[in-house]
Protein backbone atom coordinates (compact mmCIF):
# COMPACT_ATOMS: atom_id res chain seq x y z
CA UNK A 1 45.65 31.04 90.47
CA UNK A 2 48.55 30.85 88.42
CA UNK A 3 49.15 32.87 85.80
CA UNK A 4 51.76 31.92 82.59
CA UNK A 5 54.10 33.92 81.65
CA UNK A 6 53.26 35.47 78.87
CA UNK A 7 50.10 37.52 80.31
CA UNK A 8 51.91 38.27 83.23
CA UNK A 9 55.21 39.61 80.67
CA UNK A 10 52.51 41.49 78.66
CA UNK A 11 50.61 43.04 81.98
CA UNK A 12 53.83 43.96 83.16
CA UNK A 13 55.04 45.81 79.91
CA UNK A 14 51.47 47.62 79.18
CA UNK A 15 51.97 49.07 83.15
CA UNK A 16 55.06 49.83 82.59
CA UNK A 17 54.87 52.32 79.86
CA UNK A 18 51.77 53.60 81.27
CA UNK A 19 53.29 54.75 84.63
CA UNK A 20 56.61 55.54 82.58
CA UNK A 21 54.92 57.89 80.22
CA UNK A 22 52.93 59.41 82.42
CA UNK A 23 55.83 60.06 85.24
CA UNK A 24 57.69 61.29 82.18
CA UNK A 25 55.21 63.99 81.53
CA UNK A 26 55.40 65.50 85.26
CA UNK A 27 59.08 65.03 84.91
CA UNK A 28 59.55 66.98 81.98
CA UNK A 29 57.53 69.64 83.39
CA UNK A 30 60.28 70.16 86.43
CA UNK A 31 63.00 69.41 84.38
CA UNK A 32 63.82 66.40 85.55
CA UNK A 33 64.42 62.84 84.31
CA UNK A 34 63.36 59.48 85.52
CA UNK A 35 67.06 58.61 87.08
CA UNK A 36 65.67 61.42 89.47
CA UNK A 37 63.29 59.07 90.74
CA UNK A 38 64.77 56.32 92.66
CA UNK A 39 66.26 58.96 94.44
CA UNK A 40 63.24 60.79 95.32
CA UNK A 41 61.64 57.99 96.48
CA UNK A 42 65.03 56.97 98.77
CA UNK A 43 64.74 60.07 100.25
CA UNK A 44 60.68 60.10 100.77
CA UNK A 45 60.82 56.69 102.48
CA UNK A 46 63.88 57.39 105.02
CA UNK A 47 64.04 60.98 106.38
CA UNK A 48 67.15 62.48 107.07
CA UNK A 49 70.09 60.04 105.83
CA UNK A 50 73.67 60.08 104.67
CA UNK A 51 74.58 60.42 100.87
CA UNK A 52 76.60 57.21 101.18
CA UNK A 53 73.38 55.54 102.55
CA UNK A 54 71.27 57.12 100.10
CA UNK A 55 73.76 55.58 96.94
CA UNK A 56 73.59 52.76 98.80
CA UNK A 57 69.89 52.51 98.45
CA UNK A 58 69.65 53.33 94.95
CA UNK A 59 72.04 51.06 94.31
CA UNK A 60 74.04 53.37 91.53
CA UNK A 61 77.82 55.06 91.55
CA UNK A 62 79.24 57.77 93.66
CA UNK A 63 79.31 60.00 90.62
CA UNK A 64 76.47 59.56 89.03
CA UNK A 65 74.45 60.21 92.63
CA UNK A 66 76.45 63.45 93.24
CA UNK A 67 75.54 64.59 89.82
CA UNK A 68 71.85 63.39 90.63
CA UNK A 69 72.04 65.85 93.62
CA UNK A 70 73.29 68.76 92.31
CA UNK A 71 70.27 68.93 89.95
CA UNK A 72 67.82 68.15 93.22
CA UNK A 73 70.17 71.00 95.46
CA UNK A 74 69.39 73.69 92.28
CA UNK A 75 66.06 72.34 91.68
CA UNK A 76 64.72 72.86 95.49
CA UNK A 77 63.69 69.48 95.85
CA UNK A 78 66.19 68.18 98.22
CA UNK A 79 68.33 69.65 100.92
CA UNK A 80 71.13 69.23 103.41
CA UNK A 81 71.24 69.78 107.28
CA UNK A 82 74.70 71.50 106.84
CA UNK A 83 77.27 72.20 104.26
CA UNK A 84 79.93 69.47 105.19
CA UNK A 85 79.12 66.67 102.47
CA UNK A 86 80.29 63.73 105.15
CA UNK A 87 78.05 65.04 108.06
CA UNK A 88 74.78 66.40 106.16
CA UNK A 89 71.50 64.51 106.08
CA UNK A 90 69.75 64.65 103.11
CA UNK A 91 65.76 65.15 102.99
CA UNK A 92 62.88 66.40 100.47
CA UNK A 93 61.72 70.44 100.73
CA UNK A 94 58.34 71.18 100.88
CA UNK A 95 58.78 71.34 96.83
CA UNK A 96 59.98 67.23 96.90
CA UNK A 97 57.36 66.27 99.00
CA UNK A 98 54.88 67.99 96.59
CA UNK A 99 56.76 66.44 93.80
CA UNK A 100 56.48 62.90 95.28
CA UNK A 101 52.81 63.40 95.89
CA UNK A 102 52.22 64.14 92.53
CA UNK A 103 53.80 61.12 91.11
CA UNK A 104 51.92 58.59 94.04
CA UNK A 105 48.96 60.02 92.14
CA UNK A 106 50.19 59.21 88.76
CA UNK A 107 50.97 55.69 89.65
CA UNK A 108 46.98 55.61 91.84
CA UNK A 109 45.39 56.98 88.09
CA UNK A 110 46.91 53.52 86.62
CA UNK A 111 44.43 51.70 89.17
CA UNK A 112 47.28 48.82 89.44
CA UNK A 113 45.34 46.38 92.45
CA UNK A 114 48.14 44.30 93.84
CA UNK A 115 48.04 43.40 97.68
CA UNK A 116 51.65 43.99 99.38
CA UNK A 117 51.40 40.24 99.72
CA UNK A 118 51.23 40.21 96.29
CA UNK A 119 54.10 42.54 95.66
CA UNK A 120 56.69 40.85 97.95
CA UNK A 121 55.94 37.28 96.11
CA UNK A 122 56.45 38.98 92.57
CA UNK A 123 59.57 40.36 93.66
CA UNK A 124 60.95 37.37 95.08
CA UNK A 125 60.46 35.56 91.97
CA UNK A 126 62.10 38.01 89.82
CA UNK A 127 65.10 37.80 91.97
């Protein structure tokens, strides 16, 4: 089944703003924003990794990501193995990994039913 791209545009958008507004409301509760996310999720999916490989993955500037982390550091939601910034691993505290759970909810409550099959043809197509 095909479908044209207007529904799919439209599905897309409605989603969208659901998950958005409702990740925005558990964000503002912790005082963070939603360029706190992408991060998050980096560092739930791959324990223990460089900053450089964690920019990397989110894909934004060296600046921007250290500023990023110093509101995770004071926040409690991420830490460091040690102090030296070019041999410390980066990972979620108890408090991220609580944070993260509460957010896989958020997105679960939308009910979104898309295989991974599903997921990996989308995304192919968009690129």
């Amino acid at each position: 089944m095909e479908i044209d791209f207007k529904s799919f545009y439209m599905f897309v958008r409605k989603q969208w703003k659901n998950l958005n507004t409702k990740i925005k409301e558990k964000l503002d509760e912790v005082g963070l924003t939603s360029q706190h996310v992408s991060y998050l999720i980096a560092l739930a999916t791959n324990k223990n990794i460089k900053i450089k490989e964690l920019n990397n993955l989110v894909g934004n500037d060296p600046a921007l990501t250290t500023r990023v982390l110093t509101t995770l550091f004071s926040k409690d939601f991420v830490a460091k193995t040690e102090e030296s910034t070019r041999k410390c691993k980066l990972f979620l505290t108890k408090k991220g990994e609580e944070l993260m759970k509460a957010l896989e909810k958020i997105f679960e409550s939308l009910n979104i039913k898309l295989t991974k099959e599903q997921m990996i043809l989308i995304s192919e197509n968009i690129e």
